[in-house]
N, C-alpha and C. Protein backbone atom coordinates (compact mmCIF):
# COMPACT_ATOMS: atom_id res chain seq x y z
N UNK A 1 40.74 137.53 -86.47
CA UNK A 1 40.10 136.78 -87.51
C UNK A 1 39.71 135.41 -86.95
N UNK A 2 38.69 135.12 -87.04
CA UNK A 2 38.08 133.62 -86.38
C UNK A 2 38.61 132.82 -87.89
N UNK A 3 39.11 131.54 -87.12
CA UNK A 3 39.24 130.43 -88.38
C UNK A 3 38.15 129.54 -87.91
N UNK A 4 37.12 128.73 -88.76
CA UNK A 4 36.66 127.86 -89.09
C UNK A 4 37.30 127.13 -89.15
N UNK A 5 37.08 125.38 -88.41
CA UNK A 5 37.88 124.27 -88.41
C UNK A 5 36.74 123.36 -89.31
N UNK A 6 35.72 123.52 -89.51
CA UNK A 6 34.42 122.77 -90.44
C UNK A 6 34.29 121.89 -89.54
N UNK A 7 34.19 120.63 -89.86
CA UNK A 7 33.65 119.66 -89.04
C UNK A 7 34.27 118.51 -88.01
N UNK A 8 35.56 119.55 -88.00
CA UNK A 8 36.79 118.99 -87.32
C UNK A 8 36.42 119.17 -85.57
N UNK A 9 35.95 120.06 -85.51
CA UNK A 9 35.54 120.83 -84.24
C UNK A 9 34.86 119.57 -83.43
N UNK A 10 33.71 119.14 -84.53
CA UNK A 10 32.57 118.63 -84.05
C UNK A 10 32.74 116.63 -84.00
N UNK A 11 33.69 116.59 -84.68
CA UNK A 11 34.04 114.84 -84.61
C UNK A 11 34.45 114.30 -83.40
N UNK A 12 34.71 115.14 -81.98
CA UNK A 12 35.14 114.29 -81.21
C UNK A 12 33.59 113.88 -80.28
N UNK A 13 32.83 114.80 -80.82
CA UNK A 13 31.39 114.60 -79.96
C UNK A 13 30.87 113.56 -80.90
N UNK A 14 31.18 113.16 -81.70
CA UNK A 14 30.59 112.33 -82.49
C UNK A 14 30.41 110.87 -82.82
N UNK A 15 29.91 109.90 -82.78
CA UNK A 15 30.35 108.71 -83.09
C UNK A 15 30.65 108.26 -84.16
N UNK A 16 31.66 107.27 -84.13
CA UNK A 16 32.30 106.80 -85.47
C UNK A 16 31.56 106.65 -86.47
N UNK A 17 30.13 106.46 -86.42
CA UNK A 17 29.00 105.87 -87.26
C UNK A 17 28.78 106.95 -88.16
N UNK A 18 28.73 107.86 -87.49
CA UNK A 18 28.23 109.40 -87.77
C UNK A 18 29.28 109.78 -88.75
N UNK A 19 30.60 109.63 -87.91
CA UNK A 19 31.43 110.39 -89.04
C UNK A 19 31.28 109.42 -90.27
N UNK A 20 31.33 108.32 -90.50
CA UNK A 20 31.59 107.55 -91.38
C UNK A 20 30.38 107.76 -92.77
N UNK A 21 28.82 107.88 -91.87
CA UNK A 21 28.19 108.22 -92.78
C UNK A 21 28.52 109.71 -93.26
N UNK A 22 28.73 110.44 -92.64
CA UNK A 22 29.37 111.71 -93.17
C UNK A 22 29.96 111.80 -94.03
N UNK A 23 31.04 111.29 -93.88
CA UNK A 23 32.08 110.98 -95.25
C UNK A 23 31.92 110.46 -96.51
N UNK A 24 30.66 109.78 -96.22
CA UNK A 24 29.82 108.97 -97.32
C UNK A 24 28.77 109.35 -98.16
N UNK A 25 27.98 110.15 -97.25
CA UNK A 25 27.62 111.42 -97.60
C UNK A 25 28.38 112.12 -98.57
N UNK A 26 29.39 113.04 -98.46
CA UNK A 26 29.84 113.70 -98.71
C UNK A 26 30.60 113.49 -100.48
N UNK A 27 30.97 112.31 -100.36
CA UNK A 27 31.99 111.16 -101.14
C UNK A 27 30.13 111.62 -102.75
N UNK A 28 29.07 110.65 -101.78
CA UNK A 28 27.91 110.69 -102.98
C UNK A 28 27.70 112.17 -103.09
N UNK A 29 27.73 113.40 -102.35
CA UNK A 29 27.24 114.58 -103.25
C UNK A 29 28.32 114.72 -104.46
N UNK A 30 29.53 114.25 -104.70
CA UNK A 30 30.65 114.69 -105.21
C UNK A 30 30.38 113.60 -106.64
N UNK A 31 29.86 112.76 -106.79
CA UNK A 31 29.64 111.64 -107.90
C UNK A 31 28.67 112.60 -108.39
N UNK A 32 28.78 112.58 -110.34
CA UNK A 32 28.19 112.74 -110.89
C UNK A 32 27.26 111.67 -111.93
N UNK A 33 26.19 111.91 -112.48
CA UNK A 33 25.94 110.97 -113.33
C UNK A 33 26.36 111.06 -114.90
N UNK A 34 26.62 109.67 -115.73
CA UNK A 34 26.92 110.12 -116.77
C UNK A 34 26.45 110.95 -117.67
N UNK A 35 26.78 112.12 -118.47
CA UNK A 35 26.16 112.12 -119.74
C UNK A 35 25.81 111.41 -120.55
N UNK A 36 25.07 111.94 -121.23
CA UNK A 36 24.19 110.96 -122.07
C UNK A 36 24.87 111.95 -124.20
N UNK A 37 25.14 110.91 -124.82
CA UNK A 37 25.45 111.72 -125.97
C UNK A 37 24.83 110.87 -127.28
N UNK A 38 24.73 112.07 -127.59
CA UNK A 38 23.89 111.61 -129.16
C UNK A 38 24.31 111.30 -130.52
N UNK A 39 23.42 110.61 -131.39
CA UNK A 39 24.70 109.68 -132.54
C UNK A 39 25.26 110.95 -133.08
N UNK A 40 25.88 112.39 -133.02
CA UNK A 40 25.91 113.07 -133.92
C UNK A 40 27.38 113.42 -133.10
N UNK A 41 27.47 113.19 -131.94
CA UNK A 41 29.02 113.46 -130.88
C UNK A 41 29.65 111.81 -130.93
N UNK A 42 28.81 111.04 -131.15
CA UNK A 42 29.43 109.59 -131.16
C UNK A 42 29.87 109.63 -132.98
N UNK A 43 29.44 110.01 -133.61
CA UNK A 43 29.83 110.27 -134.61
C UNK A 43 31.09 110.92 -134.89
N UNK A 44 31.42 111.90 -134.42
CA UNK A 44 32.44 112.47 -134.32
C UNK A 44 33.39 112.55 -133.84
N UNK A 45 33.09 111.49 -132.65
CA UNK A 45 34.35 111.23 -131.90
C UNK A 45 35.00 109.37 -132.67
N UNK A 46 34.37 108.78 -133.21
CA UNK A 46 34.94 108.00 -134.45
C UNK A 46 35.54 108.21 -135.13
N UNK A 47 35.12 109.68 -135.92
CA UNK A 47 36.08 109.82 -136.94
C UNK A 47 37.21 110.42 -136.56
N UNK A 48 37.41 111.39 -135.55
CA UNK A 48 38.72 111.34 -134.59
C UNK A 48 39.68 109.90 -134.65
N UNK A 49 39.15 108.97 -133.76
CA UNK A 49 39.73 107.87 -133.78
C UNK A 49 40.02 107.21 -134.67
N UNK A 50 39.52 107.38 -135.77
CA UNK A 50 39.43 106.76 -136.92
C UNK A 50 41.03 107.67 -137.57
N UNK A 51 40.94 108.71 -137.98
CA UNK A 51 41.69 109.77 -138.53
C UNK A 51 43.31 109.77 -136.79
N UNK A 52 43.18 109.83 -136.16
CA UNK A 52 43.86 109.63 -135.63
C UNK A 52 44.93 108.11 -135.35
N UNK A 53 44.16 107.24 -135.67
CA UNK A 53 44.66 105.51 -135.45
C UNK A 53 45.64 105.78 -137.30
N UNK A 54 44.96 106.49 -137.80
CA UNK A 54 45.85 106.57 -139.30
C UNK A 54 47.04 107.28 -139.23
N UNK A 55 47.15 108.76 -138.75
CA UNK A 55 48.30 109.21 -138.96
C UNK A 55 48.90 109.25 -137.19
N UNK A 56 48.27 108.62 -136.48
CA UNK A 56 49.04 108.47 -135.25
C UNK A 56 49.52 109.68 -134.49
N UNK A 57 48.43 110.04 -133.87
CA UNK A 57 48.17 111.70 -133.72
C UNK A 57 47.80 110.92 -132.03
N UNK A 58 48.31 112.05 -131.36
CA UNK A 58 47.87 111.77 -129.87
C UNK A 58 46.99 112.37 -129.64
N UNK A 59 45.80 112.10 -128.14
CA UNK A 59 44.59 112.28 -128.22
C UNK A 59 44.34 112.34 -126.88
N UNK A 60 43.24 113.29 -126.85
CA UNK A 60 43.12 113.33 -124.71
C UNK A 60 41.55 112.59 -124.86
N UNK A 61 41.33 111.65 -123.95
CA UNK A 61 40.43 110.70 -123.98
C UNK A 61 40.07 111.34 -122.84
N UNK A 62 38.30 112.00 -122.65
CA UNK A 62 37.65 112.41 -121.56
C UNK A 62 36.81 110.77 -121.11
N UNK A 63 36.97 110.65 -120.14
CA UNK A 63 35.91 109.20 -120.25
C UNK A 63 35.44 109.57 -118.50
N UNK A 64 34.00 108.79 -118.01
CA UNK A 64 33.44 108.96 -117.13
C UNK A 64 33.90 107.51 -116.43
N UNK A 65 34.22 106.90 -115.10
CA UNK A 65 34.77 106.47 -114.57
C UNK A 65 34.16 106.51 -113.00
N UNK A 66 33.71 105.59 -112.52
CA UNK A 66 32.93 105.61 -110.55
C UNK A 66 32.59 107.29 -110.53
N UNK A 67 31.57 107.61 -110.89
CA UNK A 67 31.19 108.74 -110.53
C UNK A 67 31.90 109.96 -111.35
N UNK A 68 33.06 109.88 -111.70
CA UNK A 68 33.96 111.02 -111.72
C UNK A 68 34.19 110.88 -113.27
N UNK A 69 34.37 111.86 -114.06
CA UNK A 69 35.35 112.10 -115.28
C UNK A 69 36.64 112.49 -115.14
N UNK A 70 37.57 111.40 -115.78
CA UNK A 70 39.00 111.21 -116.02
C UNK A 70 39.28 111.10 -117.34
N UNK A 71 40.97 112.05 -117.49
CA UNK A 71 41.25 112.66 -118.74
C UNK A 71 42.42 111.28 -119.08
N UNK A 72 42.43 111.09 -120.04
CA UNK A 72 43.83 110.08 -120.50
C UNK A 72 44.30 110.16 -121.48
N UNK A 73 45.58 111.04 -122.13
CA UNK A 73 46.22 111.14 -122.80
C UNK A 73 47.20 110.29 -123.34
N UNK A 74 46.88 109.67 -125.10
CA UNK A 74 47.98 108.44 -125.14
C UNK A 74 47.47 108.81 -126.99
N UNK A 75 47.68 107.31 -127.27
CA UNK A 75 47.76 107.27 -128.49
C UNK A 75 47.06 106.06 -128.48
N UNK A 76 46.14 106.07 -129.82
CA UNK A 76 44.59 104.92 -130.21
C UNK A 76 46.08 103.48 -130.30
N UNK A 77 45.79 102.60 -129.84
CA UNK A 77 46.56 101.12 -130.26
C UNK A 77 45.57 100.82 -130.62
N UNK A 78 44.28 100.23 -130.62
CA UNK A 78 43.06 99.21 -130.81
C UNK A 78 42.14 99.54 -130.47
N UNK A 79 41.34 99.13 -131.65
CA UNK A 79 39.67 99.49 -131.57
C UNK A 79 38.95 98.17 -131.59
N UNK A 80 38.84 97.46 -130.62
CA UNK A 80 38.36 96.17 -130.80
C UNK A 80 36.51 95.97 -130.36
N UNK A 81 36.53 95.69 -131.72
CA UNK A 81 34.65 96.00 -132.01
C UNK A 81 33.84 94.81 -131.18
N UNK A 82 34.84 93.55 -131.03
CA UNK A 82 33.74 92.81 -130.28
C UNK A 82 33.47 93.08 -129.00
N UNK A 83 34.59 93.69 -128.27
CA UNK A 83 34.35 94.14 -127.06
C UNK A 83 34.33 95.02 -126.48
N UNK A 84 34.09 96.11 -127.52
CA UNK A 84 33.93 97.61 -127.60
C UNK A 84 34.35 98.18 -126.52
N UNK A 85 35.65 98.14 -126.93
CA UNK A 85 36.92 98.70 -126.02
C UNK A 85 38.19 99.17 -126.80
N UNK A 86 38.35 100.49 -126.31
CA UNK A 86 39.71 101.35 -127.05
C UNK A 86 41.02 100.96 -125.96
N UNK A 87 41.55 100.61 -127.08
CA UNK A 87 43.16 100.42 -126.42
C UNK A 87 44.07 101.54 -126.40
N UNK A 88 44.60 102.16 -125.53
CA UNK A 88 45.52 103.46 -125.47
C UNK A 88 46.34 103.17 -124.95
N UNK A 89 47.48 103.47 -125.58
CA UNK A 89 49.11 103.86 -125.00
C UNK A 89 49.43 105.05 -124.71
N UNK A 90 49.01 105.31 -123.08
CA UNK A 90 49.96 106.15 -122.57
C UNK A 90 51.10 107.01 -122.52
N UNK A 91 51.30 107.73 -122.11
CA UNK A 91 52.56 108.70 -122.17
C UNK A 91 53.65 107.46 -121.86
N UNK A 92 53.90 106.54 -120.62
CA UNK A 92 54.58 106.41 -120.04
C UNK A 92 54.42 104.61 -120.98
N UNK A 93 54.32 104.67 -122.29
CA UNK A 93 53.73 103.38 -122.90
C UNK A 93 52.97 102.44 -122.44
N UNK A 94 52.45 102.42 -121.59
CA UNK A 94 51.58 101.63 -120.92
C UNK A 94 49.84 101.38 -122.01
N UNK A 95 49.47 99.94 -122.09
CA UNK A 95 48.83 99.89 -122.40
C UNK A 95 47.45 100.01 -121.44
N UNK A 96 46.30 100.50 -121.94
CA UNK A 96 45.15 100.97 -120.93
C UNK A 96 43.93 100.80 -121.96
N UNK A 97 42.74 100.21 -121.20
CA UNK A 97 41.55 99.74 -122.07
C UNK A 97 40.21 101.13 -121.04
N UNK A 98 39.74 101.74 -122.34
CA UNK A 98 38.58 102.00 -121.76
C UNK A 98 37.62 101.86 -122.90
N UNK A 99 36.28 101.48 -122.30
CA UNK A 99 35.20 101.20 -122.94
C UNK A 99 34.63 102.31 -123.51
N UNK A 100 34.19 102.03 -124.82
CA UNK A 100 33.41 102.75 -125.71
C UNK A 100 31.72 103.77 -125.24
N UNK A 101 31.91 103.21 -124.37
CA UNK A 101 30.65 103.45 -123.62
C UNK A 101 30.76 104.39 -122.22
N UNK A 102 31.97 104.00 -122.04
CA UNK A 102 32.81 105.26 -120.97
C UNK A 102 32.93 106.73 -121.61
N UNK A 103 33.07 106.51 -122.67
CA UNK A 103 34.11 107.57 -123.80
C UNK A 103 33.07 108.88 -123.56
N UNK A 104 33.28 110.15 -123.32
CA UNK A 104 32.30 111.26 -122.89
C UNK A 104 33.27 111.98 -124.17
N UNK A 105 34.17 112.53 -124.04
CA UNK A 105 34.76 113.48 -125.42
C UNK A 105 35.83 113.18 -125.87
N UNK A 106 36.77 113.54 -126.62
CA UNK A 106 37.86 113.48 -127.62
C UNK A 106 38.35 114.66 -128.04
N UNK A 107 39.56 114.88 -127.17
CA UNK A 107 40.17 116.46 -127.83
C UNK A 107 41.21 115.93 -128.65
N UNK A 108 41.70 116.51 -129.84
CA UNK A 108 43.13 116.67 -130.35
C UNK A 108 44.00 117.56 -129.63
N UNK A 109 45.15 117.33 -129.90
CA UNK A 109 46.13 118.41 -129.20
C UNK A 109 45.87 119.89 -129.97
């Protein structure tokens, strides 16, 4: 059985420049761009928060983040409208701010 080493093989012929853009390369095919959502999912993910900040219901926060979507599971602390930013407490109580504008979905448990 031949193993494939990928591009391990080929880095010692290579200059540092090369690999580096490589990696960089590689790093941007892997970034996505944000979705884009419409008042009818922004709608609904309010009244989540809304209905959740009341009876204190935990919540998995999908939010988009440098390229990537990251999940954060906590509980709504603050909805602060001037700087349209949700405050979440963590599993581990930790307080954590992500922007309203980050926010991609909203699961309940």
């Amino acid at each position: 059985m031949i193993r494939d080493r990928g591009n391990i093989k080929w880095t010692s012929m290579m200059l540092p420049e090369h690999v580096k853009e490589l990696r960089d390369w590689k790093a941007e095919e892997r970034r996505k761009s944000k979705p884009m959502l419409d008042e009818q999912k922004m709608e609904e993910m309010n009244e989540i928060i809304c209905e959740a900040m009341e009876f204190h219901h935990p919540l998995y926060f999908h939010y988009f983040e440098k390229g990537e979507t990251k999940i954060l599971y906590g509980y709504v602390h603050y909805l602060d409208q001037l700087s349209k930013e949700l405050r979440i407490l963590d599993k581990d109580e930790r307080k954590r701010k992500v922007a309203l504008s980050d926010l991609i979905h909203i699961e309940t448990e």
